[in-house]
C-alpha atoms as a PDB file:
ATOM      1  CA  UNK A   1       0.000   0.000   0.000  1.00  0.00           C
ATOM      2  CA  UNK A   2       1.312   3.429  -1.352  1.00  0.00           C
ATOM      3  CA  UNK A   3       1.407   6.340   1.590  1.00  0.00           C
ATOM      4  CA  UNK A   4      -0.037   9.325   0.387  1.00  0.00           C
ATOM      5  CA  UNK A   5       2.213  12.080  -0.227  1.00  0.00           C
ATOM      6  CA  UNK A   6       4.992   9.343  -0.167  1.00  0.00           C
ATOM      7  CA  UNK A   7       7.620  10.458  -2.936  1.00  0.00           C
ATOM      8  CA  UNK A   8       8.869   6.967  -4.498  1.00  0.00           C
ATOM      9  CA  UNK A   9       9.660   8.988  -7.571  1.00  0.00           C
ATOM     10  CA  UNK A  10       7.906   8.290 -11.115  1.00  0.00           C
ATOM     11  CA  UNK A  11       7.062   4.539 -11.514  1.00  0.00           C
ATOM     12  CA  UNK A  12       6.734   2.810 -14.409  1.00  0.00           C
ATOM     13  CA  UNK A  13       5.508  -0.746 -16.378  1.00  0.00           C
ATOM     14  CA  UNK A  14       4.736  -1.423 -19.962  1.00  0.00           C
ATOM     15  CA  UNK A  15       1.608  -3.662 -19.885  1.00  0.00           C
ATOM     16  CA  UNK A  16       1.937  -4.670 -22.844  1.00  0.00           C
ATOM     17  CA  UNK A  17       3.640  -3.913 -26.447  1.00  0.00           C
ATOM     18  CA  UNK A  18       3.057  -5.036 -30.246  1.00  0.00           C
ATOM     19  CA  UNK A  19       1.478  -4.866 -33.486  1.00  0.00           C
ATOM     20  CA  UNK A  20      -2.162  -7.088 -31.422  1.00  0.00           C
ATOM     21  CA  UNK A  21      -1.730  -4.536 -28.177  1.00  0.00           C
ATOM     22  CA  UNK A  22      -0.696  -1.190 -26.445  1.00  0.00           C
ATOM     23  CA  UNK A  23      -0.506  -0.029 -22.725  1.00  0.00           C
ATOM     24  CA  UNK A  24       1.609   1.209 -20.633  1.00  0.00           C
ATOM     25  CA  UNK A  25       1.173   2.271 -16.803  1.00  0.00           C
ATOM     26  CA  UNK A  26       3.070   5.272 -15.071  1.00  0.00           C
ATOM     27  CA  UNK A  27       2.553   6.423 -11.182  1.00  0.00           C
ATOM     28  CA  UNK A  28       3.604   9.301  -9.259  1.00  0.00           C
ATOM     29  CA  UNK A  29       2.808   9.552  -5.616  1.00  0.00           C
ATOM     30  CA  UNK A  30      -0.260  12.105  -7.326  1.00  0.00           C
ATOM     31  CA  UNK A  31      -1.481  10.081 -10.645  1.00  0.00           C
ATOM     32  CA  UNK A  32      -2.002   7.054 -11.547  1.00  0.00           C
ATOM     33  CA  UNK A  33      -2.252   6.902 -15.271  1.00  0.00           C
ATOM     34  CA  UNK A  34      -1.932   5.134 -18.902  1.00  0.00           C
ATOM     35  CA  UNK A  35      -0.854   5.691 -22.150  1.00  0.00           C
ATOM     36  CA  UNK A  36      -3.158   3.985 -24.495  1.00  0.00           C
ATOM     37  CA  UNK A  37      -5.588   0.952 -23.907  1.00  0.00           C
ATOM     38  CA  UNK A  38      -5.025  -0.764 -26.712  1.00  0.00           C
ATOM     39  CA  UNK A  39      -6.424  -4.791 -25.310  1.00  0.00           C
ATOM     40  CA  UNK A  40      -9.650  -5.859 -23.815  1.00  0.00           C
ATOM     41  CA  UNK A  41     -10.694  -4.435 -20.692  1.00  0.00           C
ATOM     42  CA  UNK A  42     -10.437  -7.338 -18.986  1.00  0.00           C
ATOM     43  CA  UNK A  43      -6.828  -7.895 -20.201  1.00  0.00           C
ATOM     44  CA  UNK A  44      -5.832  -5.208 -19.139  1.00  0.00           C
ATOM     45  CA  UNK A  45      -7.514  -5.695 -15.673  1.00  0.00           C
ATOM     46  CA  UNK A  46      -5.299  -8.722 -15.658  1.00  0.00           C
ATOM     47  CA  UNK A  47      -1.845  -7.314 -16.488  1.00  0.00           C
ATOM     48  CA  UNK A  48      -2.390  -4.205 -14.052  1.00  0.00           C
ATOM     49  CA  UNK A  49      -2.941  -7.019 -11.480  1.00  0.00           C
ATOM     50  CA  UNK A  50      -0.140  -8.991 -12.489  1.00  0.00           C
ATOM     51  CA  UNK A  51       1.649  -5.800 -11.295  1.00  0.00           C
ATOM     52  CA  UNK A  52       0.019  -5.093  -7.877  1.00  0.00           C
ATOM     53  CA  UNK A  53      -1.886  -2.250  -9.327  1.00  0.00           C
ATOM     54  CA  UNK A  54      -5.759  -1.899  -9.914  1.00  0.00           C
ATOM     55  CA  UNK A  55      -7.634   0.113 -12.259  1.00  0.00           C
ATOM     56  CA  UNK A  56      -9.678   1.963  -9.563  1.00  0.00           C
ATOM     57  CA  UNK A  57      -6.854   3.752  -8.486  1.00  0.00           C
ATOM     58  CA  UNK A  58      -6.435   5.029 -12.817  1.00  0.00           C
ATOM     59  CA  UNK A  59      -7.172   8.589 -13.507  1.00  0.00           C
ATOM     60  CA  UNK A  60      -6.273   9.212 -16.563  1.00  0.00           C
ATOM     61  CA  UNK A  61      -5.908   7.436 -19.721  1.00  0.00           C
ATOM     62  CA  UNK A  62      -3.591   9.341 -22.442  1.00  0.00           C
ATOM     63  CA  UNK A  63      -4.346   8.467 -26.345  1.00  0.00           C
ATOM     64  CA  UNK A  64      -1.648   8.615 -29.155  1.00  0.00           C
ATOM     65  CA  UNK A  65      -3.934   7.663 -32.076  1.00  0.00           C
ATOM     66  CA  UNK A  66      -6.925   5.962 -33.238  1.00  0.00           C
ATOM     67  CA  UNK A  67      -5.457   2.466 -34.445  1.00  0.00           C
ATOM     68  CA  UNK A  68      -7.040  -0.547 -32.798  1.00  0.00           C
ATOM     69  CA  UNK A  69      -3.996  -1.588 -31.441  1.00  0.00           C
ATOM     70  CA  UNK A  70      -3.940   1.405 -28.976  1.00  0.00           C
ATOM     71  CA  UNK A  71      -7.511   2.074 -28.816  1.00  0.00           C
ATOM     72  CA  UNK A  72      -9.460  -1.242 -28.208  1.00  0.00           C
ATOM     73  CA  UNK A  73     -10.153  -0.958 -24.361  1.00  0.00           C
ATOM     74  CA  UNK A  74     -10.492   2.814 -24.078  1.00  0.00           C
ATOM     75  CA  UNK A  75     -14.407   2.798 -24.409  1.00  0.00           C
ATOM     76  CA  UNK A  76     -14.859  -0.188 -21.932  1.00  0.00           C
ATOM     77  CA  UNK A  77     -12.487   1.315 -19.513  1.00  0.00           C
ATOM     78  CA  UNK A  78     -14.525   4.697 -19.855  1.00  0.00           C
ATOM     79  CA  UNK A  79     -17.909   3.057 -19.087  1.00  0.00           C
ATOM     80  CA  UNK A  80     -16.851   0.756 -16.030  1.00  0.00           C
ATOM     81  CA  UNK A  81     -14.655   3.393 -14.317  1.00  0.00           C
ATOM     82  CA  UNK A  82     -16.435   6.641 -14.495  1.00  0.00           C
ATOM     83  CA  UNK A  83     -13.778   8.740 -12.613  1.00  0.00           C
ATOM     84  CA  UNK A  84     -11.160   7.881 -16.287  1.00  0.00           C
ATOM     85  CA  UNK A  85     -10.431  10.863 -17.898  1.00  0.00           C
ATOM     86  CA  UNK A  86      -9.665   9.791 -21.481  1.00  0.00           C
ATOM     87  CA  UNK A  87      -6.864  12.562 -23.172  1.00  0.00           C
ATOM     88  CA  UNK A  88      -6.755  12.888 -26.922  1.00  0.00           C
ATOM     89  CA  UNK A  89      -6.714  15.618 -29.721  1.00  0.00           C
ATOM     90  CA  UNK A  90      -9.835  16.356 -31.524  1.00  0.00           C
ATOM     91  CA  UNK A  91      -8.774  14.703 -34.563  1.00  0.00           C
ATOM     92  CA  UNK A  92      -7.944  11.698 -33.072  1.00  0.00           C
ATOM     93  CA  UNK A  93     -11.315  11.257 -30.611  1.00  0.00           C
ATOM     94  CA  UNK A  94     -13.194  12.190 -34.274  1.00  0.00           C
ATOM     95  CA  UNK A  95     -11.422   8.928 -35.815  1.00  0.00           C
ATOM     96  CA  UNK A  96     -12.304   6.668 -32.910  1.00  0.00           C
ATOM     97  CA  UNK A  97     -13.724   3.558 -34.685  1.00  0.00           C
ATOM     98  CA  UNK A  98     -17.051   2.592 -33.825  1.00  0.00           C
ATOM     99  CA  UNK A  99     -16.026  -0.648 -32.315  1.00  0.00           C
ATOM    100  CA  UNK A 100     -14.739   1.669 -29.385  1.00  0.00           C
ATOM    101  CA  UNK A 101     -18.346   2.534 -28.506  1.00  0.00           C
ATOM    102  CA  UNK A 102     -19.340   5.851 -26.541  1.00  0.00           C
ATOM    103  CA  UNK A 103     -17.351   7.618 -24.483  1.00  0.00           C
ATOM    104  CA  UNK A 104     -19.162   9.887 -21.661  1.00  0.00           C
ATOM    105  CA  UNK A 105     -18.855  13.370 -22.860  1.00  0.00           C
ATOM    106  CA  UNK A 106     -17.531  14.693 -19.325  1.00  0.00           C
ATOM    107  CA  UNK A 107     -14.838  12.448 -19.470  1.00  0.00           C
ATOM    108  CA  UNK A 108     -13.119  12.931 -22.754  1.00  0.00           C
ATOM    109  CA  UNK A 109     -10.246  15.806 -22.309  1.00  0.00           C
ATOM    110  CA  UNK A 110      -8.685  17.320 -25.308  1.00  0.00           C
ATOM    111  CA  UNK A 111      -5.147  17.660 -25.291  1.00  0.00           C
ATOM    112  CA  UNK A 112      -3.461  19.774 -28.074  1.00  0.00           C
ATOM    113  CA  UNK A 113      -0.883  18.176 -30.480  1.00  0.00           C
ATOM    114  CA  UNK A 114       2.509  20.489 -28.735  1.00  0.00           C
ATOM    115  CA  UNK A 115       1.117  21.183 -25.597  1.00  0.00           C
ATOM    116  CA  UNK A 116       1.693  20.155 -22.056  1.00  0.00           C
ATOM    117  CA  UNK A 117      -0.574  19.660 -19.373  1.00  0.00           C
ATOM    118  CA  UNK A 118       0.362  19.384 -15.751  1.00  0.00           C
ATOM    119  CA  UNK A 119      -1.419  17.365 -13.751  1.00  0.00           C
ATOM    120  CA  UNK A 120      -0.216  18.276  -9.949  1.00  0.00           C
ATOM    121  CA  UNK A 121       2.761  16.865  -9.638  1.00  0.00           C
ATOM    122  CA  UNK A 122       2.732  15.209 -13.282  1.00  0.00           C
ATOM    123  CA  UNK A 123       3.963  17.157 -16.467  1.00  0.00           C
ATOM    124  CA  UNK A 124       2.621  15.406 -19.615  1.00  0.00           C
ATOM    125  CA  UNK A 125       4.099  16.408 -23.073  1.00  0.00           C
ATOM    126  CA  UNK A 126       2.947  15.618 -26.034  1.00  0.00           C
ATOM    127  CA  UNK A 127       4.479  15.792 -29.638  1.00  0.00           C
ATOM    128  CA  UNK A 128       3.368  15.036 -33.311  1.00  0.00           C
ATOM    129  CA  UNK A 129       4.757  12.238 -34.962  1.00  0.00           C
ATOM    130  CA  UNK A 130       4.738  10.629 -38.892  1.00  0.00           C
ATOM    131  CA  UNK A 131       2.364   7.798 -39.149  1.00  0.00           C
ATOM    132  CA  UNK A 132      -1.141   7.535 -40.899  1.00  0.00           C
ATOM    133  CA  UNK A 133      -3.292   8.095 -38.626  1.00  0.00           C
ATOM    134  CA  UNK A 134      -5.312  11.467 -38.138  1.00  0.00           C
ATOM    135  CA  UNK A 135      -3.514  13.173 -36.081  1.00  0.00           C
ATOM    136  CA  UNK A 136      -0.779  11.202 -34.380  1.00  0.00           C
ATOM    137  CA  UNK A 137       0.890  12.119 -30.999  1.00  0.00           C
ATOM    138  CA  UNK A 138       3.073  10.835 -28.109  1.00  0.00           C
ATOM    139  CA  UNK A 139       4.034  11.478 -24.837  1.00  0.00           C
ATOM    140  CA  UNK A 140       7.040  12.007 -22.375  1.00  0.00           C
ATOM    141  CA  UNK A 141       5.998  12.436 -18.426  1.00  0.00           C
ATOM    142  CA  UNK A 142       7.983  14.787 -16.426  1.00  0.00           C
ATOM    143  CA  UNK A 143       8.033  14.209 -12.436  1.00  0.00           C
ATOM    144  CA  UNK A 144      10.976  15.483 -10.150  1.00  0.00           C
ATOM    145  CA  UNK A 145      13.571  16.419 -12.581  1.00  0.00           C
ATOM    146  CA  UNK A 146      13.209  13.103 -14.177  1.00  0.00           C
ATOM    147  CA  UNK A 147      11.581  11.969 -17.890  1.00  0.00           C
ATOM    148  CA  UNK A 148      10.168   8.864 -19.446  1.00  0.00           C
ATOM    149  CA  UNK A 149       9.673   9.230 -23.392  1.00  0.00           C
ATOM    150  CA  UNK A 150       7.058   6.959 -25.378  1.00  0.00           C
ATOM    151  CA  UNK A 151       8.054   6.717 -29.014  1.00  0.00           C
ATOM    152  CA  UNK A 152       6.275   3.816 -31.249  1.00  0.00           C
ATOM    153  CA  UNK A 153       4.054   3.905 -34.075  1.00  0.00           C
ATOM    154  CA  UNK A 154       6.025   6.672 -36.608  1.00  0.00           C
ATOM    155  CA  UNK A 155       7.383   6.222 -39.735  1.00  0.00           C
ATOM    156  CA  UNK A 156      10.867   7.916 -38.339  1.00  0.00           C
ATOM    157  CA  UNK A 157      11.683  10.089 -36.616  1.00  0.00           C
ATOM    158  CA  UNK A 158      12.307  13.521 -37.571  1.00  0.00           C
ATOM    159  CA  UNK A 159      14.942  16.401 -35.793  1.00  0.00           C
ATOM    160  CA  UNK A 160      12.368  18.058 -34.470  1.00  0.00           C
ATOM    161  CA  UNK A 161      11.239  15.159 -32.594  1.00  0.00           C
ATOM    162  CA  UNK A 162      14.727  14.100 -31.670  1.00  0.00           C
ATOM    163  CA  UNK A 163      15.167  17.599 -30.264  1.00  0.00           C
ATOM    164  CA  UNK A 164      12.007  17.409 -28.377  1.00  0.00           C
ATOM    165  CA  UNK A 165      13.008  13.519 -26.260  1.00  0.00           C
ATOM    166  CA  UNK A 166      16.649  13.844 -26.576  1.00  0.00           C
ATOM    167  CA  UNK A 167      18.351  12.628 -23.085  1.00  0.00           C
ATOM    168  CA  UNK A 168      14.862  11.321 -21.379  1.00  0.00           C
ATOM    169  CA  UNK A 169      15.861   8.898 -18.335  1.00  0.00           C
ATOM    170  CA  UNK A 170      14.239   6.107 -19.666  1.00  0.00           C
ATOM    171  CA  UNK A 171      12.485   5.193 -23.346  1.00  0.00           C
ATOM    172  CA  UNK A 172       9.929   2.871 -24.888  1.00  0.00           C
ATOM    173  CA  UNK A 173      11.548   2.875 -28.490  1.00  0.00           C
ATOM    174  CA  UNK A 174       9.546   1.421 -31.731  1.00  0.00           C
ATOM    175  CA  UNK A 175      11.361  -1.959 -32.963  1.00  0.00           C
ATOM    176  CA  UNK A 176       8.644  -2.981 -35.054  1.00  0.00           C
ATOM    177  CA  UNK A 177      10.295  -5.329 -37.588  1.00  0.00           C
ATOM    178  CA  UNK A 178      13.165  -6.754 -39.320  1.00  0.00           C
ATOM    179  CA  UNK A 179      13.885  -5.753 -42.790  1.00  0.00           C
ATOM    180  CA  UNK A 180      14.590  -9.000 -43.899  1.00  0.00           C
ATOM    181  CA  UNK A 181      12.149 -10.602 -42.422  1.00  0.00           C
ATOM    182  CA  UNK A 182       9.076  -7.894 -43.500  1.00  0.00           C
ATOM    183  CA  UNK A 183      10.788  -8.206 -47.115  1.00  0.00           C
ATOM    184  CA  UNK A 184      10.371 -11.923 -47.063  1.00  0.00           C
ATOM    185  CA  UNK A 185       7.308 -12.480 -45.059  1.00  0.00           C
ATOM    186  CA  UNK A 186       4.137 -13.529 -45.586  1.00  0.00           C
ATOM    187  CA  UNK A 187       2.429  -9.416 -46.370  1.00  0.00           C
ATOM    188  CA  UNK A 188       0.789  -8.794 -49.335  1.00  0.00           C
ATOM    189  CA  UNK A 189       3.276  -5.796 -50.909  1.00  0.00           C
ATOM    190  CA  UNK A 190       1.157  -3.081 -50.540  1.00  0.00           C
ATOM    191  CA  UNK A 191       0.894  -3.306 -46.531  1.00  0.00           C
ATOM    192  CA  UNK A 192       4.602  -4.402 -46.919  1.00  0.00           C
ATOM    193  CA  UNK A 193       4.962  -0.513 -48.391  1.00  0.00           C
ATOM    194  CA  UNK A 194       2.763   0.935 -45.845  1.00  0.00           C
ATOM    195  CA  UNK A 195       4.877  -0.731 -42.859  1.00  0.00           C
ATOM    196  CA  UNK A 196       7.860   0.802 -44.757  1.00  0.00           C
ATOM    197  CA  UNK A 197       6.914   3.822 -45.598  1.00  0.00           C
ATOM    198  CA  UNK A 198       7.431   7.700 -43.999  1.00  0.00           C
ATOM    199  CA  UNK A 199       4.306   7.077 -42.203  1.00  0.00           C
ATOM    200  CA  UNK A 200       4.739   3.652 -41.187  1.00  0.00           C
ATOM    201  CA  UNK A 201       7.059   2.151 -38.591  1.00  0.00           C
ATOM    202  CA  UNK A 202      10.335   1.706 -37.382  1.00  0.00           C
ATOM    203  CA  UNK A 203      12.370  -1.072 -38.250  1.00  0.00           C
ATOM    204  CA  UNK A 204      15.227  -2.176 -35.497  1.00  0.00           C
ATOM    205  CA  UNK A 205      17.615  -0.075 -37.137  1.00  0.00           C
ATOM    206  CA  UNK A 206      15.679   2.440 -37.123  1.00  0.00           C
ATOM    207  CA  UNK A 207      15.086   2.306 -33.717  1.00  0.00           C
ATOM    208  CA  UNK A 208      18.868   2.271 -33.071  1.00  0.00           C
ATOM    209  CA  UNK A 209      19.369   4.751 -35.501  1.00  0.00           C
ATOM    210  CA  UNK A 210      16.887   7.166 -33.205  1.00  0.00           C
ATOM    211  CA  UNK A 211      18.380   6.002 -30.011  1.00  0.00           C
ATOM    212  CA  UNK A 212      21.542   6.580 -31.208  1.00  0.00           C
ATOM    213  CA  UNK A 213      20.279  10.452 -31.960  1.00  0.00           C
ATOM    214  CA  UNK A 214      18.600  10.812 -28.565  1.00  0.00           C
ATOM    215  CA  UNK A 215      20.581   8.807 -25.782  1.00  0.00           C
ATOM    216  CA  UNK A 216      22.133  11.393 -23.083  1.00  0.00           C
ATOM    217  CA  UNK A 217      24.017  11.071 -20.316  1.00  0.00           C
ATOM    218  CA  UNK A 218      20.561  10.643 -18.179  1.00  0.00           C
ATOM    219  CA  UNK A 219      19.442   7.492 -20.363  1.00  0.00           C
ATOM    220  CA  UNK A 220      19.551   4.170 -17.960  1.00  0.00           C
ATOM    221  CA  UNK A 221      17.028   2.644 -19.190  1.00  0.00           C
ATOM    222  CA  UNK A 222      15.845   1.786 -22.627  1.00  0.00           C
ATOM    223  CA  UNK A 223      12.529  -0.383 -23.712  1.00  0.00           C
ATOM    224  CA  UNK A 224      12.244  -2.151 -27.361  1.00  0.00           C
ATOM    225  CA  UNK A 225       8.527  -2.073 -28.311  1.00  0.00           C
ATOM    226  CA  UNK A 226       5.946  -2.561 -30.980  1.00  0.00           C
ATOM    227  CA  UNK A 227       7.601  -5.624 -32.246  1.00  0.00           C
ATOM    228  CA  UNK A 228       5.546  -7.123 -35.012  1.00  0.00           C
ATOM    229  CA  UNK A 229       4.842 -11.387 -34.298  1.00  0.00           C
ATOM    230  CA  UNK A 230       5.313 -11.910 -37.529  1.00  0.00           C
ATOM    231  CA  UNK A 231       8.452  -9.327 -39.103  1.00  0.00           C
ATOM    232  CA  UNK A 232      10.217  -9.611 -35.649  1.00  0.00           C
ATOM    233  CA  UNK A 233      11.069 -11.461 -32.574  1.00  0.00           C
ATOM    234  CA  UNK A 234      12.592 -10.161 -29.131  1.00  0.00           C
ATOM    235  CA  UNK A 235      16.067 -11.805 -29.901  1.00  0.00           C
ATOM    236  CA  UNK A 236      16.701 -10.424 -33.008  1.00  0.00           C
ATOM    237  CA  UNK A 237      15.524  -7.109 -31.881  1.00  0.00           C
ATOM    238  CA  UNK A 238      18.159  -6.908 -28.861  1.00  0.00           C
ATOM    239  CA  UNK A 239      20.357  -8.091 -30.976  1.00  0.00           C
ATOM    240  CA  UNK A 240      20.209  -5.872 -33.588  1.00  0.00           C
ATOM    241  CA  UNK A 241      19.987  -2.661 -31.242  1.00  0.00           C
ATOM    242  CA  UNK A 242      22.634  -3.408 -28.764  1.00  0.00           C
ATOM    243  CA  UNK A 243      25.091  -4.294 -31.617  1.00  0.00           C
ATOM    244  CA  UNK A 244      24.683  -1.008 -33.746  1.00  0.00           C
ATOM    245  CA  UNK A 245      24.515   1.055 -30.287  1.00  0.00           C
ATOM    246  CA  UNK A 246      27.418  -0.499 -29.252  1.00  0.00           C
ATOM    247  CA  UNK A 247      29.469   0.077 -32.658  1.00  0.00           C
ATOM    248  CA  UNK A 248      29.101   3.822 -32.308  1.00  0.00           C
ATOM    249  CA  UNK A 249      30.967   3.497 -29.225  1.00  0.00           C
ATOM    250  CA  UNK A 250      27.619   3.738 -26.595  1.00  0.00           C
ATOM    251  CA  UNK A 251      28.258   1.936 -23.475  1.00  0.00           C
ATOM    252  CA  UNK A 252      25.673  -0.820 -23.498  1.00  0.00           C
ATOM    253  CA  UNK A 253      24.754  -2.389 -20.393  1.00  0.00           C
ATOM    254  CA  UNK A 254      27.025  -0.397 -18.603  1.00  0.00           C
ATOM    255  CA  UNK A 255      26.063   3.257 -18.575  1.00  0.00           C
ATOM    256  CA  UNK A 256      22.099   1.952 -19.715  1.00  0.00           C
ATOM    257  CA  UNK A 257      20.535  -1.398 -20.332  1.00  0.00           C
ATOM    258  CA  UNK A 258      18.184  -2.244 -22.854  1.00  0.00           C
ATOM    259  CA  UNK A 259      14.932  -4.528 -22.115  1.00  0.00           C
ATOM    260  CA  UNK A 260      12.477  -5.821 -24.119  1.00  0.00           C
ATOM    261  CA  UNK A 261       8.628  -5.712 -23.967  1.00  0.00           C
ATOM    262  CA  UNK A 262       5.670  -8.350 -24.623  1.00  0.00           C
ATOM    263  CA  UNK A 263       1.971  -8.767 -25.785  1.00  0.00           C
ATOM    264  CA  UNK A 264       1.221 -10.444 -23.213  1.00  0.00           C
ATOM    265  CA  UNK A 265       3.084  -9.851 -19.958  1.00  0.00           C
ATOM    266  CA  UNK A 266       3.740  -6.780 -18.229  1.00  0.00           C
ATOM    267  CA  UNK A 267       7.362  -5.748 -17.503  1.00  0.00           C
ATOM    268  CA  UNK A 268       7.911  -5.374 -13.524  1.00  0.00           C
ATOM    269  CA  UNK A 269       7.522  -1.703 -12.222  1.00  0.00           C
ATOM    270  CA  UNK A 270      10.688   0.498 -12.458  1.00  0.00           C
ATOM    271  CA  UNK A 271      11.408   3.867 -10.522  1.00  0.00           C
ATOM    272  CA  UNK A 272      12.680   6.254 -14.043  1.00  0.00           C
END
């Protein structure tokens, strides 16, 4: 049981992370909140559990875009906990698919594409990124000189965002897929180009590519996620990032480590 007013820092667990399934959970002695709900409700129930955490205790639920993969729980979640604030642009709460069902009006929250919204003692940023949905944005949390940085879902990643995360303490990073293995695979060619595209997603060296742009003298901590299940697995991922991070000279496992993330099991709770 958390005291109140207890400062354990900015806590942190990604519920879950891939191409089926999006959440993440971040605490500060004043919020309790999540970026994305993109599983059932009752998954997601489950892997807040799995974590000693319960979704009573939720305030806020922060949206990046409108794909099912980040979006499928958000409307159950709404209904069954009525205290949920649910944060999202206009364009992206206008491209909600139906399957989401209705959101209570006095709980949706708009939350400008740029801005940054302080909740006590929680700063929430949120920037634009290249992907196609309608109006795509992520998030970095701010709590007692500390910053965790949520980057998935973009087709790269441009200087302006680099500017805008560059030395965060710890980062979720988009792995989503290995070249070879998207090139090869089993996707018709045109969602091949999509995946590849300017306004798709990150392949692992991508991902390094970024991290390699971004990493600071802060980073400790540094979380592989999106990985496709069928362009990608977790070893080759790892791989693949901690070699090319480590050829430009970056002190892997050392000065940070690198971790990877699941669809179906939530990483244990880390202090940023």
């Amino acid at each position: 049981m958390l005291i109140v007013g207890e400062d354990f820092g900015m806590r942190v667990s990604v519920l879950a992370s891939s191409s089926s399934g999006n959440a993440t959970y971040i605490e500060t002695p004043g919020h309790k909140v999540l970026v994305d709900a993109g599983l059932s409700g009752k998954k997601i129930e489950t892997l807040m559990q799995s974590i000693g955490r319960d979704l009573t205790d939720v305030d806020s639920v922060f949206i990046t875009h409108e794909h099912s993969d980040h979006v499928r729980g958000v409307g159950v979640l709404a209904r069954r906990y009525p205290k949920l604030s649910v944060y999202a642009n206009a364009k992206t709460f206008a491209a909600l698919p139906k399957s989401v069902g209705k959101i209570p009006e006095d709980q949706l929250r708009l939350f400008d594409m740029g801005a940054t919204l302080t909740l006590g003692d929680l700063d929430v940023e949120s920037f634009g990124v290249s992907h196609d949905a309608a109006a795509p944005q992520f998030y970095q949390f701010h709590h007692d000189g500390k910053t965790f940085t949520i980057l998935t879902d973009t087709g790269y990643v441009s200087d302006r965002v680099a500017g805008t995360i560059r030395d965060a303490d710890a980062y979720v990073m988009e792995c989503n897929h290995d070249l070879e293995m998207l090139r090869t695979g089993p996707y018709p060619w045109p969602l091949k180009q999509r995946i590849l595209g300017d306004q798709g997603h990150l392949s692992n060296e991508d991902g390094a590519d970024a991290l390699m742009d971004v990493i600071g003298l802060r980073t400790k901590r540094i979380y592989l996620g999106h990985l496709s299940p069928h362009n990608n697995n977790k070893p080759l991922a790892h791989l693949t990032v901690a070699s090319l991070l480590a050829q430009q000279g970056l002190a892997v496992d050392h000065d940070f480590r690198i971790y990877d993330t699941d669809p179906a099991v939530a990483d244990p709770l880390f202090v940023v």
